[in-house]
PDB file of N, CA and C in Angstrom:
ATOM      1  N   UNK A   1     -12.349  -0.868   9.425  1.00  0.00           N
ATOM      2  CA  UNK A   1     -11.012  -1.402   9.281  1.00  0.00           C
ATOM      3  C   UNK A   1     -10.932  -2.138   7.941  1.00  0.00           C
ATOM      4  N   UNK A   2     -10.119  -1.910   7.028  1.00  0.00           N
ATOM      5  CA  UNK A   2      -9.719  -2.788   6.168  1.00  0.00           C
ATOM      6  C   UNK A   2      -8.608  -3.829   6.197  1.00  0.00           C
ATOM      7  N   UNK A   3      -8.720  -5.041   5.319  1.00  0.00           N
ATOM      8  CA  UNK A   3      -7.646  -5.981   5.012  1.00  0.00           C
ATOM      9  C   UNK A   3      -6.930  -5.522   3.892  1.00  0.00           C
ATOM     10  N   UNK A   4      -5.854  -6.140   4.378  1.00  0.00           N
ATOM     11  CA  UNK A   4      -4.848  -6.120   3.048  1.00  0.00           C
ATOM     12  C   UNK A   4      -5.130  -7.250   1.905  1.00  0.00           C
ATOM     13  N   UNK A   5      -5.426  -6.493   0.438  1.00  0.00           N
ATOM     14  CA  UNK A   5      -6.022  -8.050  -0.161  1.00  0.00           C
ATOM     15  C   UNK A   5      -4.560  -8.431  -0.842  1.00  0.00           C
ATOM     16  N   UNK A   6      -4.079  -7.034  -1.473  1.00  0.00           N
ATOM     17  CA  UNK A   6      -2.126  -7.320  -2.759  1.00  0.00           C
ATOM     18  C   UNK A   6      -1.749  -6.573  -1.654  1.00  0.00           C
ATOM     19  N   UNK A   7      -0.307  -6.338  -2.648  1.00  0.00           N
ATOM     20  CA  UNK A   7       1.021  -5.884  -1.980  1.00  0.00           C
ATOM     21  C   UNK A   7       1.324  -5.764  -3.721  1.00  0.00           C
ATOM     22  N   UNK A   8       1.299  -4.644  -4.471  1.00  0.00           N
ATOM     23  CA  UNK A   8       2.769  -4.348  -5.948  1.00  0.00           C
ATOM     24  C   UNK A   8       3.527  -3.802  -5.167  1.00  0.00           C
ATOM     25  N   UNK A   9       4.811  -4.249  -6.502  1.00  0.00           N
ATOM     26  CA  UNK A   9       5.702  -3.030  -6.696  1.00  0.00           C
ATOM     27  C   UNK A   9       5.064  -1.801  -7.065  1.00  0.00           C
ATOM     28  N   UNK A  10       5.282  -0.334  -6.588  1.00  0.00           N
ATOM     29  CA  UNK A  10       5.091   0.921  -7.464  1.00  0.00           C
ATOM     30  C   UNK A  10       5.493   0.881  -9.022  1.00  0.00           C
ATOM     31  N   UNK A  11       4.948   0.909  -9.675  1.00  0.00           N
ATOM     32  CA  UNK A  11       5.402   1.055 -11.486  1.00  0.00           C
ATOM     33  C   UNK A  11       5.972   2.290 -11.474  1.00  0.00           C
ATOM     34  N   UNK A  12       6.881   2.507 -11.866  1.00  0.00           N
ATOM     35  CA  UNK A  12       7.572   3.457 -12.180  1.00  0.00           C
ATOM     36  C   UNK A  12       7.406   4.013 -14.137  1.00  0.00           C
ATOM     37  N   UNK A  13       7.087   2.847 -14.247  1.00  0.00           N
ATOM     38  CA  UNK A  13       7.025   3.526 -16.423  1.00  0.00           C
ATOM     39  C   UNK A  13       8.199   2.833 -16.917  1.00  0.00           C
ATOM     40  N   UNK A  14       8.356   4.150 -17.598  1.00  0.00           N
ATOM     41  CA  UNK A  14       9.658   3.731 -18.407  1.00  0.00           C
ATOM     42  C   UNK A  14      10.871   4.403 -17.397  1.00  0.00           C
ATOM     43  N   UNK A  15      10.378   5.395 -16.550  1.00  0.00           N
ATOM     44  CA  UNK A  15      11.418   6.373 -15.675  1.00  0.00           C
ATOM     45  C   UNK A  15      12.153   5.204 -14.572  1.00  0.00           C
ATOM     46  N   UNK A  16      13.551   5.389 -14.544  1.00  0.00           N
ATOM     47  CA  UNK A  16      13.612   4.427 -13.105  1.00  0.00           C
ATOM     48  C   UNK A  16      13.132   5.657 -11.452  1.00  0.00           C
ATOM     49  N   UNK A  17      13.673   5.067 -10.702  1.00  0.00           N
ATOM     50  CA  UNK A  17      13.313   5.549  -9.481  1.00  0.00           C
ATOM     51  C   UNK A  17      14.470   6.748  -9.498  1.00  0.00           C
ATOM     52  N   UNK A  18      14.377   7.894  -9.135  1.00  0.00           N
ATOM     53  CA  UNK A  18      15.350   9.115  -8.583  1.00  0.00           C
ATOM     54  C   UNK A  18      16.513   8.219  -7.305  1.00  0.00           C
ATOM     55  N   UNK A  19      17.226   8.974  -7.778  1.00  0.00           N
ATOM     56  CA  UNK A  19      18.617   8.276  -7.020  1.00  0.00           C
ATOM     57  C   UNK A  19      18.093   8.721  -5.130  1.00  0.00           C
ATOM     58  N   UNK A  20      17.874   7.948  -4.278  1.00  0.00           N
ATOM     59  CA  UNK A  20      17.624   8.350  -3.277  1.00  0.00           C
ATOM     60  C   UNK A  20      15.958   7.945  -2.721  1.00  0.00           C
ATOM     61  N   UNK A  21      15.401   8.094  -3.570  1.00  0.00           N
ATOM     62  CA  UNK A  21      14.338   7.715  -3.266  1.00  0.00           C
ATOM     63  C   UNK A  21      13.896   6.642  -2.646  1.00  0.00           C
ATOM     64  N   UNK A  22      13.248   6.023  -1.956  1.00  0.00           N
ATOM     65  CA  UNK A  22      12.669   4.687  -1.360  1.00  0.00           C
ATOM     66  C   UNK A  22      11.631   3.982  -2.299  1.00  0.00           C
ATOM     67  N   UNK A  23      11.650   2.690  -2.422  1.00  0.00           N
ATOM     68  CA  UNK A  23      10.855   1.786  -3.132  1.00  0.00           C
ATOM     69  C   UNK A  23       9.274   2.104  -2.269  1.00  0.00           C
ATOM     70  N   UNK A  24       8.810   1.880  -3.292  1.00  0.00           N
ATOM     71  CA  UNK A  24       6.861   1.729  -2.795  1.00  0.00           C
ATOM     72  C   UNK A  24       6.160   1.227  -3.428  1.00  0.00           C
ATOM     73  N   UNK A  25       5.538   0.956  -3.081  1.00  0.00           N
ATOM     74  CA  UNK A  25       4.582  -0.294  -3.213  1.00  0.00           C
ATOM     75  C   UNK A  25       2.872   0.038  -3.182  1.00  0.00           C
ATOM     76  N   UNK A  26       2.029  -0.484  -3.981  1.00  0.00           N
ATOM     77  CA  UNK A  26       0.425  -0.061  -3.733  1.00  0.00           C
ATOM     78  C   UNK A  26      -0.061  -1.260  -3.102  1.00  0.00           C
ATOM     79  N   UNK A  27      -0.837  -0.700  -2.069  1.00  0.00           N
ATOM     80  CA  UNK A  27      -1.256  -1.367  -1.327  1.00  0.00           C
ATOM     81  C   UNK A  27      -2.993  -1.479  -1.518  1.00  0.00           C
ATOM     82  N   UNK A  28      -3.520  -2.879  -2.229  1.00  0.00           N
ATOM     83  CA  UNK A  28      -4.777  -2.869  -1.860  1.00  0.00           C
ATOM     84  C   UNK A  28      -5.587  -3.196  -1.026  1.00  0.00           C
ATOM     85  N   UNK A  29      -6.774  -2.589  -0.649  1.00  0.00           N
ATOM     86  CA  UNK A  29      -7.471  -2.730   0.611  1.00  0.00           C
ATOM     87  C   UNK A  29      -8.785  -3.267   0.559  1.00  0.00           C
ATOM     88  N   UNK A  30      -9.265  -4.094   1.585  1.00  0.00           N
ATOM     89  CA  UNK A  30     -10.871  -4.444   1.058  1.00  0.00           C
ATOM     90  C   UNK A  30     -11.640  -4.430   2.824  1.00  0.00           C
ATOM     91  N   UNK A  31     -12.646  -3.628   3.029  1.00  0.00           N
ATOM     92  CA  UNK A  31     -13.478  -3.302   4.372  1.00  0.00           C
ATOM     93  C   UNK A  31     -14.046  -4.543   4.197  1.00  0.00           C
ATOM     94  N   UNK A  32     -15.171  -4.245   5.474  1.00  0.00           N
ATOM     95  CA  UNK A  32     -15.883  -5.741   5.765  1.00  0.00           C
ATOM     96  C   UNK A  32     -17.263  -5.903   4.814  1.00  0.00           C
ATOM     97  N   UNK A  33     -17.676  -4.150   4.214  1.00  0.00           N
ATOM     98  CA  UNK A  33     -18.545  -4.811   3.193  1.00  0.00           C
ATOM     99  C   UNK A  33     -17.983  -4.124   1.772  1.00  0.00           C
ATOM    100  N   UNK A  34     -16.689  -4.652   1.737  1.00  0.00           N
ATOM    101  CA  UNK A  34     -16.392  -5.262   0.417  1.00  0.00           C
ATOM    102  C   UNK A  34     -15.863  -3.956  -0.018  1.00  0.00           C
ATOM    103  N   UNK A  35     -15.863  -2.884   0.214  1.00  0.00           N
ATOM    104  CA  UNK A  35     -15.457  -2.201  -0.289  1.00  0.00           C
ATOM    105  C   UNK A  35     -13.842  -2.169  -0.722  1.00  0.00           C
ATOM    106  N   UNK A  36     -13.499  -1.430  -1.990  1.00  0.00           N
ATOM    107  CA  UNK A  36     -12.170  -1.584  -2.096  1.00  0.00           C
ATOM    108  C   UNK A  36     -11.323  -0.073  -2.194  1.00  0.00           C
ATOM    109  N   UNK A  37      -9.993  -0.367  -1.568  1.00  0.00           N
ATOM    110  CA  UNK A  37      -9.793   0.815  -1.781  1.00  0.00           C
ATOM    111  C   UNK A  37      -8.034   0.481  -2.343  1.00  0.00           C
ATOM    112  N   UNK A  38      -6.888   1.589  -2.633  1.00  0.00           N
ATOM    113  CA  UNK A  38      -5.466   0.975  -2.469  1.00  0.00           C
ATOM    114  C   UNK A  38      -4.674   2.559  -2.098  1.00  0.00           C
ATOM    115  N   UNK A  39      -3.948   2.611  -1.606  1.00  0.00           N
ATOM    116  CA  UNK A  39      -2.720   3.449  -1.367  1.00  0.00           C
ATOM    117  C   UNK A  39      -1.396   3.354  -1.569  1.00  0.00           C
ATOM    118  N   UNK A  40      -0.514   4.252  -1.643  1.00  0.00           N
ATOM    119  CA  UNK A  40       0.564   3.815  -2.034  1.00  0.00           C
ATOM    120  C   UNK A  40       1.665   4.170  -0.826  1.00  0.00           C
ATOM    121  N   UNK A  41       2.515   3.613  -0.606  1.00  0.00           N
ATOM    122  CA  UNK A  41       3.253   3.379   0.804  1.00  0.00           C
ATOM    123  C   UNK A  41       5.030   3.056   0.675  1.00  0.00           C
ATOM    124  N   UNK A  42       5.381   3.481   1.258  1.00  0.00           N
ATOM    125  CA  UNK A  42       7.247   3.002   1.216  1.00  0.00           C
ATOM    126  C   UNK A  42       7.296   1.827   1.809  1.00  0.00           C
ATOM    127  N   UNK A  43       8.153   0.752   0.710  1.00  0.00           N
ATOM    128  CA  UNK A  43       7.808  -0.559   1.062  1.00  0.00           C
ATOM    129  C   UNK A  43       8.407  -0.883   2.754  1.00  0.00           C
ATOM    130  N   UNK A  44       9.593   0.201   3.051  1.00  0.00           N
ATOM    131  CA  UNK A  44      10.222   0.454   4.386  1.00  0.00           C
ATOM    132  C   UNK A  44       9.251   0.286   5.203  1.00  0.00           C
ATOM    133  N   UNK A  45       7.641   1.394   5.089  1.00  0.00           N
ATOM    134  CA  UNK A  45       6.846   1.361   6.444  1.00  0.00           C
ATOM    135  C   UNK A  45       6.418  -0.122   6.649  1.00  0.00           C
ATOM    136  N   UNK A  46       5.979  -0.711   5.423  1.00  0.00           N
ATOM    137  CA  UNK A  46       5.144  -1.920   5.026  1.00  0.00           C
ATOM    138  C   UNK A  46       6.162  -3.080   6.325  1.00  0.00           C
ATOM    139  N   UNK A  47       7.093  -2.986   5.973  1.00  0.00           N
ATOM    140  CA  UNK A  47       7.954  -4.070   6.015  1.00  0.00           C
ATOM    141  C   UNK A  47       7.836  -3.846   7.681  1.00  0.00           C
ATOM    142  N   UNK A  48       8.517  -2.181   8.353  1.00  0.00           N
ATOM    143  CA  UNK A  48       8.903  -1.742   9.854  1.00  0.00           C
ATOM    144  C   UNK A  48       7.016  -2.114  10.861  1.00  0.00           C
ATOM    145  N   UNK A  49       5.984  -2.028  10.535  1.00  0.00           N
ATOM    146  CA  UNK A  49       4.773  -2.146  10.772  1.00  0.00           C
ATOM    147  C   UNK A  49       4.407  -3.404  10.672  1.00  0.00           C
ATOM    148  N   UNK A  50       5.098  -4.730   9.682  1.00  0.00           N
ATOM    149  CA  UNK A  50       4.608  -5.749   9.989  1.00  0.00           C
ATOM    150  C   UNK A  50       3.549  -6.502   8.866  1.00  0.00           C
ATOM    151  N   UNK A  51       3.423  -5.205   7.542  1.00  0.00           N
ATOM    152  CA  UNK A  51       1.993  -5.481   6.818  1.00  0.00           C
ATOM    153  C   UNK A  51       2.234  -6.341   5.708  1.00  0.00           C
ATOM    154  N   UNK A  52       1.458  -7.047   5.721  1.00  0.00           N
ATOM    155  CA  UNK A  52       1.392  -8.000   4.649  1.00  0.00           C
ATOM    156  C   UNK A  52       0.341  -8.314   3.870  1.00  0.00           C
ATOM    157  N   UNK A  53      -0.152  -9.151   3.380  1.00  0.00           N
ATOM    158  CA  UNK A  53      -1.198  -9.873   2.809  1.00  0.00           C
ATOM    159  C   UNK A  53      -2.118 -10.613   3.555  1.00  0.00           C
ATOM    160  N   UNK A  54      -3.487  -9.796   4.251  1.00  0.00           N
ATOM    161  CA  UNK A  54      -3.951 -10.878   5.060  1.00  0.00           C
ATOM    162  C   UNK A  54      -3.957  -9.928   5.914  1.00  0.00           C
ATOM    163  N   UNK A  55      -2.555  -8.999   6.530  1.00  0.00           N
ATOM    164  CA  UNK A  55      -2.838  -7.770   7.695  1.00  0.00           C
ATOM    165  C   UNK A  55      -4.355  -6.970   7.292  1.00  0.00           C
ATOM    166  N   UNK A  56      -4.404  -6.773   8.910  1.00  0.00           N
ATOM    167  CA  UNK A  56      -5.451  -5.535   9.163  1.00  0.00           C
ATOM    168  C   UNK A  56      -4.453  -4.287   8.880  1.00  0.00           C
ATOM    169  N   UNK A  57      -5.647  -3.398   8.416  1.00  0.00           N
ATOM    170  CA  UNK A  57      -4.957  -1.854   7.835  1.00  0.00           C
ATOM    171  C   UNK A  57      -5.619  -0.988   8.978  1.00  0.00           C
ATOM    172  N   UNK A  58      -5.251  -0.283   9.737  1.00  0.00           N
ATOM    173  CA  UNK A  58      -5.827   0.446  10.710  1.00  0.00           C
ATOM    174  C   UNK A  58      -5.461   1.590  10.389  1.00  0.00           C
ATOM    175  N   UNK A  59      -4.707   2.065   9.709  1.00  0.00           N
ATOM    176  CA  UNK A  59      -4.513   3.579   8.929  1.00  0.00           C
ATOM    177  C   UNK A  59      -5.486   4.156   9.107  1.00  0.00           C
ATOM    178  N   UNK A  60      -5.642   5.496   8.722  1.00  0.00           N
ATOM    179  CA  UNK A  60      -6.274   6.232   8.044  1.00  0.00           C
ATOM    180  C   UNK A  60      -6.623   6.556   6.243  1.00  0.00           C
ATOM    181  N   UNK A  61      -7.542   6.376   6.529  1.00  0.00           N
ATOM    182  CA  UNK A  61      -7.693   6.319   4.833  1.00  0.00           C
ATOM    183  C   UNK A  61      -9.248   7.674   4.454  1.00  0.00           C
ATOM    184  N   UNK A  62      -7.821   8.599   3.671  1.00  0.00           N
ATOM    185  CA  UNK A  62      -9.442   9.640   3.379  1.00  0.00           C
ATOM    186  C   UNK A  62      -9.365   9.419   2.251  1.00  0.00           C
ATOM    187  N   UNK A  63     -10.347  10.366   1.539  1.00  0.00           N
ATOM    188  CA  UNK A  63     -11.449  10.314   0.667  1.00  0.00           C
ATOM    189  C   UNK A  63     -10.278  10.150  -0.920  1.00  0.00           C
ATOM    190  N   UNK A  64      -9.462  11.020  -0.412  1.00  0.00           N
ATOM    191  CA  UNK A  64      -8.781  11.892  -1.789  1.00  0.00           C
ATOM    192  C   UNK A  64      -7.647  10.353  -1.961  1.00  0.00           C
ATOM    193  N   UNK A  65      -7.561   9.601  -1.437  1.00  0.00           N
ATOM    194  CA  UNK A  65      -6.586   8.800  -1.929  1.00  0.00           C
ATOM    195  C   UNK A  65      -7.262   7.717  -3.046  1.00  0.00           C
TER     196      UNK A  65
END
């Protein structure tokens, strides 16, 4: 299981966001030995799930992210 260590905004660049699209956010992660990992997520799920800074991440997390 990992913790949530941040919460960004998604950087977008210089591009803004496509009309329609949902805001997201990278989410970084840290296991119990330390490992780190981050994903990127619609700040919608973040918010409807409860996750914050400090939440447990019980996701799934493979290799390729």
């Amino acid at each position: 299981m990992y913790t949530v260590t941040h919460i960004y905004e998604a950087d977008f660049g210089c591009e803004e966001r496509v009309d329609g699209a949902k805001a997201k956010c990278v989410v970084y992660l840290e296991d119990e030995n330390g490992r780190q990992r981050h994903v990127e997520v619609e700040d919608e799920w973040l918010t409807a799930n409860g996750i914050e800074e400090g939440s447990s991440w019980k996701e799934n997390i493979t290799d390729e992210v």
